[in-house]
Protein backbone atom coordinates (compact mmCIF):
# COMPACT_ATOMS: atom_id res chain seq x y z
CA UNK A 1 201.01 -53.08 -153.62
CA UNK A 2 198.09 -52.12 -155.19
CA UNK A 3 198.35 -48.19 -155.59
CA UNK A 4 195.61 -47.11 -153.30
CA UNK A 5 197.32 -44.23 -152.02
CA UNK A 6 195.05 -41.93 -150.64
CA UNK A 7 192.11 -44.55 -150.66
CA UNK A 8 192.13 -44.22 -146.56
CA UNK A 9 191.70 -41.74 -144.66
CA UNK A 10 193.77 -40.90 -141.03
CA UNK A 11 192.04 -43.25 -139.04
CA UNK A 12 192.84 -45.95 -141.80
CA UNK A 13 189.27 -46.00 -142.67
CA UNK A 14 188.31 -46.18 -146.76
CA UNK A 15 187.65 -42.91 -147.41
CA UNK A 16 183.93 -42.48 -147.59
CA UNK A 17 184.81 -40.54 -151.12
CA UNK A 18 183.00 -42.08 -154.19
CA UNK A 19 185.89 -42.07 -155.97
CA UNK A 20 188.32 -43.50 -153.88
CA UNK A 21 185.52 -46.45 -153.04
CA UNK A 22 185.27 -47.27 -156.55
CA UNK A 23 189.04 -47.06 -156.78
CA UNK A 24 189.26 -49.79 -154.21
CA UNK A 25 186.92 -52.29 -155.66
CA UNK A 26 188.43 -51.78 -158.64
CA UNK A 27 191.61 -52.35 -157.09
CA UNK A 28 190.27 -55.33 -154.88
CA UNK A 29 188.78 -56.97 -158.43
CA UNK A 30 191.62 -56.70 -160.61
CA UNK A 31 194.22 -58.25 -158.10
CA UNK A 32 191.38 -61.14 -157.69
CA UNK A 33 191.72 -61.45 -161.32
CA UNK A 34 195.14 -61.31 -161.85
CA UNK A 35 197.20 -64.69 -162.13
CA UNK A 36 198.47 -66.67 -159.95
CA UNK A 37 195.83 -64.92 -157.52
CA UNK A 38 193.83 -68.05 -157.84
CA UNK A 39 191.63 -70.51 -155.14
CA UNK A 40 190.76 -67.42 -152.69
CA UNK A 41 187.12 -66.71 -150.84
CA UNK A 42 185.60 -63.69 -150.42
CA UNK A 43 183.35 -63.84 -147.85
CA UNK A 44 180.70 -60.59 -147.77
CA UNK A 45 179.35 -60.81 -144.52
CA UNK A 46 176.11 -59.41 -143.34
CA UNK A 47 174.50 -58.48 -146.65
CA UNK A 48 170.74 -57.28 -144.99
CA UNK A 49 170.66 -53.64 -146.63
CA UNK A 50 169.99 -54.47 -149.90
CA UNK A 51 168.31 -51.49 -151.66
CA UNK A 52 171.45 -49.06 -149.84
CA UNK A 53 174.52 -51.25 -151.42
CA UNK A 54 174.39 -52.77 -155.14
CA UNK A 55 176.63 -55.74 -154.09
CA UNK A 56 177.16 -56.52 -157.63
CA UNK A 57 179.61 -53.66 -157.99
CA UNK A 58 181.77 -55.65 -155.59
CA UNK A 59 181.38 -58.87 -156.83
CA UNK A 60 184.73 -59.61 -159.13
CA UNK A 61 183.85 -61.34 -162.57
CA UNK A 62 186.44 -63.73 -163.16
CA UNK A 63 185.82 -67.56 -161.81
CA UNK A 64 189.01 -68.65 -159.98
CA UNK A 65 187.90 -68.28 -156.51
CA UNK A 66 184.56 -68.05 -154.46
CA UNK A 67 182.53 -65.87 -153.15
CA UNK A 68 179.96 -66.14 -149.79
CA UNK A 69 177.15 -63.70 -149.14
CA UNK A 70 175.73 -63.57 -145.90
CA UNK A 71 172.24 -62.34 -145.29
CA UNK A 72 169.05 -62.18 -143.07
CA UNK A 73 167.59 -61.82 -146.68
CA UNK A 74 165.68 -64.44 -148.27
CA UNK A 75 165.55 -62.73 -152.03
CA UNK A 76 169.14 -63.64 -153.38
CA UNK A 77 168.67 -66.07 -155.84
CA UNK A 78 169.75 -63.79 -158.24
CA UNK A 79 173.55 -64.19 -157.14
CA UNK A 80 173.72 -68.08 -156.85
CA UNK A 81 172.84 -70.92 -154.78
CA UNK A 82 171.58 -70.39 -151.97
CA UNK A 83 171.05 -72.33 -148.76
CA UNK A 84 169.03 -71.79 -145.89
CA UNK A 85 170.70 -72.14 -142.17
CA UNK A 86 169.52 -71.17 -138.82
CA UNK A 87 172.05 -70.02 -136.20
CA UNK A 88 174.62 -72.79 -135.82
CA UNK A 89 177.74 -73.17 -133.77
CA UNK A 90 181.58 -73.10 -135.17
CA UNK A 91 182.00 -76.32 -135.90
CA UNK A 92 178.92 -76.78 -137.58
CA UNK A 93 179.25 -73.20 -139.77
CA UNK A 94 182.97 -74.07 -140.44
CA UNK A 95 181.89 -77.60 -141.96
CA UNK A 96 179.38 -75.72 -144.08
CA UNK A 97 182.19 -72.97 -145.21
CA UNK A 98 184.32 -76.10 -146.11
CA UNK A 99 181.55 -77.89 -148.18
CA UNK A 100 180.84 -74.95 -150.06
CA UNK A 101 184.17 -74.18 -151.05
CA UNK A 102 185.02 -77.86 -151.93
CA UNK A 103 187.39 -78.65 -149.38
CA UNK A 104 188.20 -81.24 -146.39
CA UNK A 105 187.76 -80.88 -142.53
CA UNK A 106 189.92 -82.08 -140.63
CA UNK A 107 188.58 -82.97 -137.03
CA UNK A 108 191.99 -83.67 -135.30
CA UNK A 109 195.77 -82.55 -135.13
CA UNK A 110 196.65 -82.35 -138.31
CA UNK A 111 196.33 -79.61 -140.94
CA UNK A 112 197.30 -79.77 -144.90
CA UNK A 113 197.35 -78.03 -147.72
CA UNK A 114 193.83 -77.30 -149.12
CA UNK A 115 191.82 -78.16 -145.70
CA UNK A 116 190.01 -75.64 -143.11
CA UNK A 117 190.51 -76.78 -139.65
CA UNK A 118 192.99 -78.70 -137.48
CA UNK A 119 194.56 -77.88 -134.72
């Protein structure tokens, strides 16, 4: 769907090629940009080796969706808001993923359209 043919190698891994990486992102980015790809979260998880990976070469640069960064690292600022959390359980971190993305949690059986959570 996106033309990434030969972006991974045998083991389905992304090829550790410069080229094919930056084919990828570029890939990953333009589909994020591309209508009606709108309302998604990109979650970058784990974000503590900051002077080996410039994470702004994966960031996309349109505004229709979101995007979370996850780090031990305290010096961010530069990509957003930031908030400060010490280790906290599921239902506490998926109430805070909700919140940040604008959305409802439901706490019971039910699930609808635009809400993390349910049953």
């Amino acid at each position: 769907m996106l033309g990434l043919g030969g972006v991974l190698n045998t083991k389905g891994q992304i090829s550790s090629d410069s080229a094919a990486q930056e084919r990828l992102t570029g890939a990953v980015k333009g589909w994020l940009a591309t209508k009606p790809n709108d309302g998604w979260l990109l979650i970058l998880d784990n974000y503590d080796d900051v002077d080996a990976v410039d994470i702004r070469l994966l960031l996309p640069t349109c505004d229709v969706g979101n995007v979370i960064i996850t780090s031990r690292k305290s010096n961010l600022r530069s990509f957003g808001k930031t908030v400060a959390i010490e280790e906290i359980g599921e239902e506490a971190s998926t109430a805070l993923l909700a919140k940040s993305v604008g959305k409802e949690v439901l706490g019971g059986e039910g699930k609808h359209p635009g809400t993390i959570g349910g049953a």
